[in-house]
Each structure stands twice: as C-alpha cells, then as structure tokens.
PDB file of N, CA and C in Angstrom:
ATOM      1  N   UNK A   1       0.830  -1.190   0.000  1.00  0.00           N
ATOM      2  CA  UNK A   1       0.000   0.000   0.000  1.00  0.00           C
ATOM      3  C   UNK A   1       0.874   1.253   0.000  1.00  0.00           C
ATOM      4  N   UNK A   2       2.059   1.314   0.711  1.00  0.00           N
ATOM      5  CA  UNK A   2       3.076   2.392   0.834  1.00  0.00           C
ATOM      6  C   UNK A   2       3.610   2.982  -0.479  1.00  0.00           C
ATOM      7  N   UNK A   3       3.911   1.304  -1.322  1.00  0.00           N
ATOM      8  CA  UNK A   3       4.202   1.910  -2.314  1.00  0.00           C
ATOM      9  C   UNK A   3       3.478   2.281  -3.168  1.00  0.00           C
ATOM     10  N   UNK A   4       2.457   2.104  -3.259  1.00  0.00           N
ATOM     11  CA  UNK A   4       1.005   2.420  -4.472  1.00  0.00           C
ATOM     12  C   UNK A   4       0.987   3.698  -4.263  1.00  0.00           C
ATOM     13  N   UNK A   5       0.630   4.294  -2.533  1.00  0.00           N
ATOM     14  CA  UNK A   5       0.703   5.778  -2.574  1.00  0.00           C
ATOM     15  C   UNK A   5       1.655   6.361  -2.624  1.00  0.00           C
ATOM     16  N   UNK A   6       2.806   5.977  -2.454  1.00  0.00           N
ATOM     17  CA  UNK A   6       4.213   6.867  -3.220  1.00  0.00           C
ATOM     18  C   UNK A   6       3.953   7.408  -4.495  1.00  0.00           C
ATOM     19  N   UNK A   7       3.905   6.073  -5.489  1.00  0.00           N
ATOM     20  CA  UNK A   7       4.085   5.972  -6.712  1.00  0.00           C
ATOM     21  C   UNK A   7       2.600   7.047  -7.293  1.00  0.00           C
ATOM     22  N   UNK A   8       1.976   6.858  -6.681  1.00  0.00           N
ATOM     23  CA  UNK A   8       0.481   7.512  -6.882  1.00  0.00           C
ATOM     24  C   UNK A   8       0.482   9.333  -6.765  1.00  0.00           C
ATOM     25  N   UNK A   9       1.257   9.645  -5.545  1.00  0.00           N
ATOM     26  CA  UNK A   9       1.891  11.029  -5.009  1.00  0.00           C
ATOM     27  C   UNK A   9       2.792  11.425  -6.382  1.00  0.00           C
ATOM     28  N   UNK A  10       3.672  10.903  -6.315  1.00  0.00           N
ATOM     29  CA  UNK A  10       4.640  10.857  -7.693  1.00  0.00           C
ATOM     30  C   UNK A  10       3.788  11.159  -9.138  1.00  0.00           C
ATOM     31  N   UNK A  11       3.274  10.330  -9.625  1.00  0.00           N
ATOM     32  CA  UNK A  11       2.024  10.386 -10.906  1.00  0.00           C
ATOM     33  C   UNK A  11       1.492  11.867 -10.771  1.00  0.00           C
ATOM     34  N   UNK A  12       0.919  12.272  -9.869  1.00  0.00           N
ATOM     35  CA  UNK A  12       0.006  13.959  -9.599  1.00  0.00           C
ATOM     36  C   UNK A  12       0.661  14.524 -10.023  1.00  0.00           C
ATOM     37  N   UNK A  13       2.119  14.980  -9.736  1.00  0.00           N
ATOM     38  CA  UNK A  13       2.970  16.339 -10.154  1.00  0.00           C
ATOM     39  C   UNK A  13       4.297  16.006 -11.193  1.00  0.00           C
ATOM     40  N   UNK A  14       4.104  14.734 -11.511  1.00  0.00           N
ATOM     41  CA  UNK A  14       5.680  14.371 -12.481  1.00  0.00           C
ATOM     42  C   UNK A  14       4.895  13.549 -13.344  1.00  0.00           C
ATOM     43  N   UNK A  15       5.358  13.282 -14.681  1.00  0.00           N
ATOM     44  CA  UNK A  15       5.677  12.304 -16.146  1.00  0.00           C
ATOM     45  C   UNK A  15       6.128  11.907 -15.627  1.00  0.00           C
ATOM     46  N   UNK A  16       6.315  10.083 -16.512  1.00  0.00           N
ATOM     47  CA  UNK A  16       6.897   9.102 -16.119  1.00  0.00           C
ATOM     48  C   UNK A  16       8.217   9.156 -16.494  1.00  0.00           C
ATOM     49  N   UNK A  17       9.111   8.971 -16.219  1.00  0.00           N
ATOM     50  CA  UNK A  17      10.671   9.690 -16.697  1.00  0.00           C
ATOM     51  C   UNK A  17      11.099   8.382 -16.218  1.00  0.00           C
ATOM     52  N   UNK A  18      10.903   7.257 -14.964  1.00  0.00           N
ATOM     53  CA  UNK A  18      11.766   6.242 -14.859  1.00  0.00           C
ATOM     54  C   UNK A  18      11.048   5.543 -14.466  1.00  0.00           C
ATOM     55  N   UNK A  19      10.948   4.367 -14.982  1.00  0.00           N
ATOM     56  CA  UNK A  19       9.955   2.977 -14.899  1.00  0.00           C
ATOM     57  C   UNK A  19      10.104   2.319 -13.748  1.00  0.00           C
ATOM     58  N   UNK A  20      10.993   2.732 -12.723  1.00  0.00           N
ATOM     59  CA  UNK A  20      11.482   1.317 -11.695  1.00  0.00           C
ATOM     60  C   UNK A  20      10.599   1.334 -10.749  1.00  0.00           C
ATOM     61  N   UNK A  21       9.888   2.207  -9.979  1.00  0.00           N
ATOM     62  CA  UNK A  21       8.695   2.307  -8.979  1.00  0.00           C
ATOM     63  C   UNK A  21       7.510   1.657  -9.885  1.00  0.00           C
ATOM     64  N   UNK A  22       7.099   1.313 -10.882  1.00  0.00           N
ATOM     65  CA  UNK A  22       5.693   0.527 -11.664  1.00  0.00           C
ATOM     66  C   UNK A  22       6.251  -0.364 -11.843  1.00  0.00           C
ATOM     67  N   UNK A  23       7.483  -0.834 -12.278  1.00  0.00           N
ATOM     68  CA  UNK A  23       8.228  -2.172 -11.966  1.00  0.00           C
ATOM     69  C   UNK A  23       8.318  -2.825 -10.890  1.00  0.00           C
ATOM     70  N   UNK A  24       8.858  -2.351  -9.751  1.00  0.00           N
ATOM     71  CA  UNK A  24       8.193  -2.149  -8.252  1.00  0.00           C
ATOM     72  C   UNK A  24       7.118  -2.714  -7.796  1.00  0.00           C
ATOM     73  N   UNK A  25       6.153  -1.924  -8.061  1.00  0.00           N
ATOM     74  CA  UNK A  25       4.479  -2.713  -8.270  1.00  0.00           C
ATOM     75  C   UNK A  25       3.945  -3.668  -9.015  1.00  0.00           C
ATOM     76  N   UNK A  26       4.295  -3.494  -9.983  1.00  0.00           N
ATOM     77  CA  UNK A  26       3.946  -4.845 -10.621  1.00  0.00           C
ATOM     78  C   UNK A  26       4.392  -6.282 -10.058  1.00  0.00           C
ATOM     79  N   UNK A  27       5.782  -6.220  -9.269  1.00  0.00           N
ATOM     80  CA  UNK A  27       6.369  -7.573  -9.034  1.00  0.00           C
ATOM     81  C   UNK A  27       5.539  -7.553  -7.811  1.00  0.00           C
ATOM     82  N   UNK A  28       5.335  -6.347  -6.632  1.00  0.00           N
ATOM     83  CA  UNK A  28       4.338  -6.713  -6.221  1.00  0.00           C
ATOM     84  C   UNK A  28       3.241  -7.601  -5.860  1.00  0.00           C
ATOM     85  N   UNK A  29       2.589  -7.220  -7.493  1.00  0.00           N
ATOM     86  CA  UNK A  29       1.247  -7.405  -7.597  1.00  0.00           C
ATOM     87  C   UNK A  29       1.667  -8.732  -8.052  1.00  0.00           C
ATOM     88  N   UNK A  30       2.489  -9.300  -8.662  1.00  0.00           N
ATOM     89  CA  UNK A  30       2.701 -10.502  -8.681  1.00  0.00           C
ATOM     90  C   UNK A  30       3.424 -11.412  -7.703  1.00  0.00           C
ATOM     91  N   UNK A  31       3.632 -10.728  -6.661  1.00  0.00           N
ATOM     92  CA  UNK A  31       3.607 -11.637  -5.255  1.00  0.00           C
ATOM     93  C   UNK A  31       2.253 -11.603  -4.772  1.00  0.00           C
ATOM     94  N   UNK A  32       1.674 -10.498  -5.092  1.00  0.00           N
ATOM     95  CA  UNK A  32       0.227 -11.502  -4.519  1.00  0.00           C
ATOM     96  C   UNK A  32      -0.527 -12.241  -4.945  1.00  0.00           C
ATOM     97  N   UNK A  33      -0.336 -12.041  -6.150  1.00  0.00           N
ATOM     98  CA  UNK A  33      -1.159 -13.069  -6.879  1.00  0.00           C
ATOM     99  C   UNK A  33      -0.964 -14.373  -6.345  1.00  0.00           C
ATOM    100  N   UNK A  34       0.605 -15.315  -5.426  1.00  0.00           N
ATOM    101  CA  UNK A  34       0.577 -15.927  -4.813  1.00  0.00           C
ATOM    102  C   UNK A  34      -0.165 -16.739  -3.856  1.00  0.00           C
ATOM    103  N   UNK A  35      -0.904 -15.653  -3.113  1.00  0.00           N
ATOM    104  CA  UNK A  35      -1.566 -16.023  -1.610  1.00  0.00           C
ATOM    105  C   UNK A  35      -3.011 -15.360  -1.801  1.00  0.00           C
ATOM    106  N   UNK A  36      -3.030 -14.015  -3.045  1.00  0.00           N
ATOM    107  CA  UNK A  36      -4.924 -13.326  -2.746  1.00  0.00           C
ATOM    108  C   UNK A  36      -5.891 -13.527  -3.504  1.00  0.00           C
ATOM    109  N   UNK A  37      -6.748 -13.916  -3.271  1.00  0.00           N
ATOM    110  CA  UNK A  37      -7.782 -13.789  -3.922  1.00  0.00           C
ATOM    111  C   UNK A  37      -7.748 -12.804  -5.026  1.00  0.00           C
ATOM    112  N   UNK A  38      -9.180 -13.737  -6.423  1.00  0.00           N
ATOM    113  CA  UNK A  38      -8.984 -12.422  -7.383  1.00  0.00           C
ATOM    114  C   UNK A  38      -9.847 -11.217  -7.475  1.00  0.00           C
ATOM    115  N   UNK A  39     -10.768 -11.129  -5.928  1.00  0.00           N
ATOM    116  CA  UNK A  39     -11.139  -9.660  -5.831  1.00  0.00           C
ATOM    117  C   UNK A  39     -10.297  -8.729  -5.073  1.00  0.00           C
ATOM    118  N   UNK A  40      -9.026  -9.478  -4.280  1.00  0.00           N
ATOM    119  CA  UNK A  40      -8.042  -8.303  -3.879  1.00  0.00           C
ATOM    120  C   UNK A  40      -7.200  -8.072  -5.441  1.00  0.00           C
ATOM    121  N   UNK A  41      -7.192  -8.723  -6.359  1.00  0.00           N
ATOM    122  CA  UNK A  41      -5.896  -8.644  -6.983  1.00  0.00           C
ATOM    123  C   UNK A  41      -6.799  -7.566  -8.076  1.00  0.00           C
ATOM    124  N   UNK A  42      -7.933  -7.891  -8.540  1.00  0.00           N
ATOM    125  CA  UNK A  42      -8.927  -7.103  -9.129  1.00  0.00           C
ATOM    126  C   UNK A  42      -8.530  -5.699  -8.835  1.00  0.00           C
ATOM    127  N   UNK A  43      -8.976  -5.854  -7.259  1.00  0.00           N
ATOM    128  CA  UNK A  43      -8.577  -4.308  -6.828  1.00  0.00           C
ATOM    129  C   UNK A  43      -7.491  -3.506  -7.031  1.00  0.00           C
ATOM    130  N   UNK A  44      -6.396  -4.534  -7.044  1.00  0.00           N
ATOM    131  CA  UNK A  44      -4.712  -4.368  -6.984  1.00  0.00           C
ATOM    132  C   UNK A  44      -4.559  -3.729  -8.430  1.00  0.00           C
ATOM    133  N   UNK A  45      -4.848  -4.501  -9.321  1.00  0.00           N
ATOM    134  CA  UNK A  45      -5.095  -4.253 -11.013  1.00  0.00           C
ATOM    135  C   UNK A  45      -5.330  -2.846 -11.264  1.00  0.00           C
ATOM    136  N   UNK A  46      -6.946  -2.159 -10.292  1.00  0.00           N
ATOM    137  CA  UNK A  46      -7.466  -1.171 -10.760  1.00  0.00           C
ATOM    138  C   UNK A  46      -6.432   0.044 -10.497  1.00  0.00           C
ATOM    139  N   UNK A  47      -5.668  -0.083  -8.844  1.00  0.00           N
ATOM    140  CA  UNK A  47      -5.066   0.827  -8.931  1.00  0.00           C
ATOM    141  C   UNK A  47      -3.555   0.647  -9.582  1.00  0.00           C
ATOM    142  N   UNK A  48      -3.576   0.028  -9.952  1.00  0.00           N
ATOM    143  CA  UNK A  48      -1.982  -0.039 -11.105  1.00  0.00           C
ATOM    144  C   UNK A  48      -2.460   0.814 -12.280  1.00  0.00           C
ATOM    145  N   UNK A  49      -3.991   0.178 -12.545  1.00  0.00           N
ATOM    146  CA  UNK A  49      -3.796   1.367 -13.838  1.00  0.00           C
ATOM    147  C   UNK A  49      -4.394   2.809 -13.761  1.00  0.00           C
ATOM    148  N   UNK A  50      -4.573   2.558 -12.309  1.00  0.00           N
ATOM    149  CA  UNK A  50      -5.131   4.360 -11.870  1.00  0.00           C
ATOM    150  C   UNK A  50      -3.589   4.846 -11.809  1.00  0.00           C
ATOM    151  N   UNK A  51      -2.922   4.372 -11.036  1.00  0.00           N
ATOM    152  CA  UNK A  51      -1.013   5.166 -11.226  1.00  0.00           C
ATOM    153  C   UNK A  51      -0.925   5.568 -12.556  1.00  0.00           C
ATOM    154  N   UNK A  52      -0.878   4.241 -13.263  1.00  0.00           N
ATOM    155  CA  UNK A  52      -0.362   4.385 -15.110  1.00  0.00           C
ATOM    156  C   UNK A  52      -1.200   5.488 -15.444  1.00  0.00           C
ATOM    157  N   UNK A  53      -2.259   5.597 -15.669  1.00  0.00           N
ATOM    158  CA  UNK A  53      -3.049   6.920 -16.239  1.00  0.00           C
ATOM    159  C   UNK A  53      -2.763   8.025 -15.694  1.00  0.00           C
ATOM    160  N   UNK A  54      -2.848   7.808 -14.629  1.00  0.00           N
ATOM    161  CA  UNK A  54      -2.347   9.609 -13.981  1.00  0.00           C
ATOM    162  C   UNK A  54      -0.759  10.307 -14.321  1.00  0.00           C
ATOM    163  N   UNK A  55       0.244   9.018 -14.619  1.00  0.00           N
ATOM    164  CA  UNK A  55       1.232   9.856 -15.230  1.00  0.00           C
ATOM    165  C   UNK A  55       1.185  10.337 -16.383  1.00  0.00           C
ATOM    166  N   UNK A  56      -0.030   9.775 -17.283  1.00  0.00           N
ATOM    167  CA  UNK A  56       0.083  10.637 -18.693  1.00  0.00           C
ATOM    168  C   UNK A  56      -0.721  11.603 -19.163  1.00  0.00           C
ATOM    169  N   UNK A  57      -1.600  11.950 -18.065  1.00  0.00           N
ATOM    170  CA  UNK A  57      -2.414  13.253 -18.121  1.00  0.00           C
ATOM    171  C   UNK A  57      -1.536  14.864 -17.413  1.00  0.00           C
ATOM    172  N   UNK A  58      -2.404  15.481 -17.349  1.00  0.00           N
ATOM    173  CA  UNK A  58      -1.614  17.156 -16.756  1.00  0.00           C
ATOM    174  C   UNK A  58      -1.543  16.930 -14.840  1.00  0.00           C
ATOM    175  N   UNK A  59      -0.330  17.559 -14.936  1.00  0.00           N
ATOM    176  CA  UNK A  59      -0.391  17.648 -13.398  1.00  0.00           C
ATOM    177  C   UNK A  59      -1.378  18.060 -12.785  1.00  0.00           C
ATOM    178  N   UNK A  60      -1.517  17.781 -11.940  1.00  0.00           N
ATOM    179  CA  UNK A  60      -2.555  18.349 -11.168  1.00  0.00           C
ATOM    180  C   UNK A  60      -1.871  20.035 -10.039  1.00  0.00           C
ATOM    181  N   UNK A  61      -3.332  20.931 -10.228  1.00  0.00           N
ATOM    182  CA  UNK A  61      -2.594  22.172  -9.968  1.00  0.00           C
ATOM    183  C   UNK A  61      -3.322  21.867  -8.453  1.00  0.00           C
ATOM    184  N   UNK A  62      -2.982  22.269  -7.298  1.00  0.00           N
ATOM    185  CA  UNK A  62      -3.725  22.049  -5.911  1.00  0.00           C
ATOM    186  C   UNK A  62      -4.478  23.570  -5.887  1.00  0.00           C
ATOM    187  N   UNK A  63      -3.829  24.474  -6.466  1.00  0.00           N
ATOM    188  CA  UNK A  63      -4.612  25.662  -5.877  1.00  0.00           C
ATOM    189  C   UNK A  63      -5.703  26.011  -7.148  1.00  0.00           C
ATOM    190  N   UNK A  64      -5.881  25.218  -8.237  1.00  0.00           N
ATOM    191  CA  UNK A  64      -7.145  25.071  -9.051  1.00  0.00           C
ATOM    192  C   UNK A  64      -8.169  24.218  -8.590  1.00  0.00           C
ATOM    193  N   UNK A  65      -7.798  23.511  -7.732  1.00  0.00           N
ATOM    194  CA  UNK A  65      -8.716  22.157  -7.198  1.00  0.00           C
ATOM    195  C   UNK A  65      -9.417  22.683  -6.772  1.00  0.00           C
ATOM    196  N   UNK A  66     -10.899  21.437  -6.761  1.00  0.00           N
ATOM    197  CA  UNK A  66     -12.417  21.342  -6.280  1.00  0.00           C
ATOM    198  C   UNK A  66     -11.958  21.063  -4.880  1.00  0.00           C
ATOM    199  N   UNK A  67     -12.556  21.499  -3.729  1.00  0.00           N
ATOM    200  CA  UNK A  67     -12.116  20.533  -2.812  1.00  0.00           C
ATOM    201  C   UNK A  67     -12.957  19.316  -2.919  1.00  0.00           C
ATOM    202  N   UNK A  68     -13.876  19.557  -3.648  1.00  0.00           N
ATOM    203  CA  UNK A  68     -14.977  17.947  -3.592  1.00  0.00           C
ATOM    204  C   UNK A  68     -13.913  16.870  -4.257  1.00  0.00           C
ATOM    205  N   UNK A  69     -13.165  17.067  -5.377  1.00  0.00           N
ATOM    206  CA  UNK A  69     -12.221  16.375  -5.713  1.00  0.00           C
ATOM    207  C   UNK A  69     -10.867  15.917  -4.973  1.00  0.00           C
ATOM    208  N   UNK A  70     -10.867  16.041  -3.798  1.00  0.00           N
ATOM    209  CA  UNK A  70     -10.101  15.190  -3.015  1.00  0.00           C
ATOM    210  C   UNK A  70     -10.218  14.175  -2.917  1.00  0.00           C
ATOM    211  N   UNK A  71     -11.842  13.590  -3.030  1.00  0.00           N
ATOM    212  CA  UNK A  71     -11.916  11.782  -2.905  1.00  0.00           C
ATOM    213  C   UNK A  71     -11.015  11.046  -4.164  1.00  0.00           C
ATOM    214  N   UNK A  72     -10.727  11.639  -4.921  1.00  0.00           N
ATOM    215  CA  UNK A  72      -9.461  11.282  -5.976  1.00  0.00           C
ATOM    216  C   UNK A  72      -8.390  10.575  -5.633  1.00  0.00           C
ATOM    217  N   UNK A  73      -8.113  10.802  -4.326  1.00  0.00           N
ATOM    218  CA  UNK A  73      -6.802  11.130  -3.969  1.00  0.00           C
ATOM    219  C   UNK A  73      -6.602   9.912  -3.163  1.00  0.00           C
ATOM    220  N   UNK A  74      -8.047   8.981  -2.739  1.00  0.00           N
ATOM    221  CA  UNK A  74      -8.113   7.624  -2.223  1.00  0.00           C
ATOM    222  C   UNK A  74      -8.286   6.483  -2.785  1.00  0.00           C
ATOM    223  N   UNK A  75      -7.487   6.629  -3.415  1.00  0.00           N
ATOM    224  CA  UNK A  75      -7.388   5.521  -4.256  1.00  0.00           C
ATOM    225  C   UNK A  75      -7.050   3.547  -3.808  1.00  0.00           C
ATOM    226  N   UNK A  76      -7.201   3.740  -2.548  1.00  0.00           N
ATOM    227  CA  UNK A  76      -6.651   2.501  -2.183  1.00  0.00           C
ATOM    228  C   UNK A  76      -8.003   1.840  -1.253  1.00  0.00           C
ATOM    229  N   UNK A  77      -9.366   2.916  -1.483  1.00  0.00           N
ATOM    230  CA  UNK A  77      -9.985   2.557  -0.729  1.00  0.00           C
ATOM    231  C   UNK A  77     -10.727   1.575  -0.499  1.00  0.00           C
ATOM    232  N   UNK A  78     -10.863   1.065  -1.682  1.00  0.00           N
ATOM    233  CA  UNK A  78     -11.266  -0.584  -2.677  1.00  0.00           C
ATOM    234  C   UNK A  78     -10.661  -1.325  -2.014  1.00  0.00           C
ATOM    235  N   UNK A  79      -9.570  -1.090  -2.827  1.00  0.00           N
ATOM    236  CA  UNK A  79      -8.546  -2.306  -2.480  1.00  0.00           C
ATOM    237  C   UNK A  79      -8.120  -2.645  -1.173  1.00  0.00           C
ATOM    238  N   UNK A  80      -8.285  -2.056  -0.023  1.00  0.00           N
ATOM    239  CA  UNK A  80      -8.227  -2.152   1.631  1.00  0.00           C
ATOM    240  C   UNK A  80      -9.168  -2.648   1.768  1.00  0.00           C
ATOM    241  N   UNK A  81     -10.504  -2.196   1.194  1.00  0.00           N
ATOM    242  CA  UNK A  81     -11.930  -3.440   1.635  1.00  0.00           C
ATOM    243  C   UNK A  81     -11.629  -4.603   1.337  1.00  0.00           C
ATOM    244  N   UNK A  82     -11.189  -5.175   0.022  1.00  0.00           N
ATOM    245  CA  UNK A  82     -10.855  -6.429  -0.284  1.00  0.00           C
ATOM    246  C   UNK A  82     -10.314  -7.103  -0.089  1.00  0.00           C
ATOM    247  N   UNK A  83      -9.207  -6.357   1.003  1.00  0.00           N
ATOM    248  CA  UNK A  83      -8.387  -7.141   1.350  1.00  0.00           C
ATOM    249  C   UNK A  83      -8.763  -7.205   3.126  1.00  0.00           C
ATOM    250  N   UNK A  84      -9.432  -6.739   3.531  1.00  0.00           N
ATOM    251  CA  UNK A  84      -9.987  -6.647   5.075  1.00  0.00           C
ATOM    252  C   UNK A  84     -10.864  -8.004   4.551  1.00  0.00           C
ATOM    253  N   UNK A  85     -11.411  -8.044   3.585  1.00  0.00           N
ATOM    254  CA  UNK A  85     -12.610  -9.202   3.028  1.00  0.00           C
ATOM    255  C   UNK A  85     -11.936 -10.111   3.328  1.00  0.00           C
ATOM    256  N   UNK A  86     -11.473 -10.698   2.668  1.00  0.00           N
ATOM    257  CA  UNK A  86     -10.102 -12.130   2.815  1.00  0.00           C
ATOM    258  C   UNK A  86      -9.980 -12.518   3.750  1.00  0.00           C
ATOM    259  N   UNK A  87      -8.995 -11.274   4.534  1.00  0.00           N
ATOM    260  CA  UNK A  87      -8.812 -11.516   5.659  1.00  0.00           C
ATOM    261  C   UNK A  87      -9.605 -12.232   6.845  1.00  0.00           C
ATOM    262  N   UNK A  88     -10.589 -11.081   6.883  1.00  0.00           N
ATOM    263  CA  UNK A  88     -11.846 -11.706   8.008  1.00  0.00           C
ATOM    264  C   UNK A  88     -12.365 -13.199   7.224  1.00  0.00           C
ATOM    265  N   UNK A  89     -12.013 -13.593   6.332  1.00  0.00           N
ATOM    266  CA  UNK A  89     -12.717 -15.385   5.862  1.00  0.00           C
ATOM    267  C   UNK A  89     -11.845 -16.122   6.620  1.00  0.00           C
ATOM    268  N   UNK A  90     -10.531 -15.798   6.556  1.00  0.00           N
ATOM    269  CA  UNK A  90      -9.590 -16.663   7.488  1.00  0.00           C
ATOM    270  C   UNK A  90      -9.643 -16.731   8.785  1.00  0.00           C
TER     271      UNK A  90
END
C-alpha cells in the first residue's frame, strides 16, 4: 500500500521519466497473486492502472482544485476493503 501511494503522489505532479517504482508494483502485484484472492488482486489491477493513467495526463494544480475532488486522492480505498474481506474469511 506504501508503495502504491508513493508511486500515486509521484504520478500527480511528475511524467513518467523512470519505470522502476511501476516495476516495483507490478512484481508486487505478482507476489500476490501468490496467496490473494482475485477480488483483492482485481482491486490491486485497478489501482496499477489508476497510477499508469495519472502519469500521462496534466499535473494536477492544488490551488485550481475542487475541494470535492479530493476523494481522488483515495485511491486505495477498494482495495483495503478487499483485502480486510479475505482476511476476516480466514
């Protein structure tokens, strides 16, 4: 999760200039594929390609922002249910 929101923080105000943090995640996401279920990994998926998209659009300006558009900015909030899901089956 630490690194999703790094990499996610990163995406808002920079282009992708060096691949090794989505490389990063991806091996990740392929350690979990190991042990999670495929509605955590579902989830895992969505925000990999919420990172990927956000580096190839415009930065984001903070002092143009909605504040209603902060829920943007939670992007992991899925993917923590799904994985609280799992969890509590065990």
């Amino acid at each position: 999760m630490h690194e999703a929101a790094s990499a996610y923080s990163d995406a808002m105000v920079n282009k992708l200039e060096n691949s090794t943090g989505l490389v990063n995640l991806y091996s990740l996401r392929s350690r979990m594929s190991l042990f999670s279920g495929e509605d955590v990994l579902q989830e895992a998926d969505k925000v990999l390609q919420i990172i990927i998209d956000r580096y190839f659009v415009d930065d984001i300006k903070y002092s143009n922002m909605n504040p209603s558009a902060v829920k943007e900015f939670d992007l992991l909030r899925d993917f923590t249910r799904a994985c609280k899901k799992e969890i509590t089956r065990f």
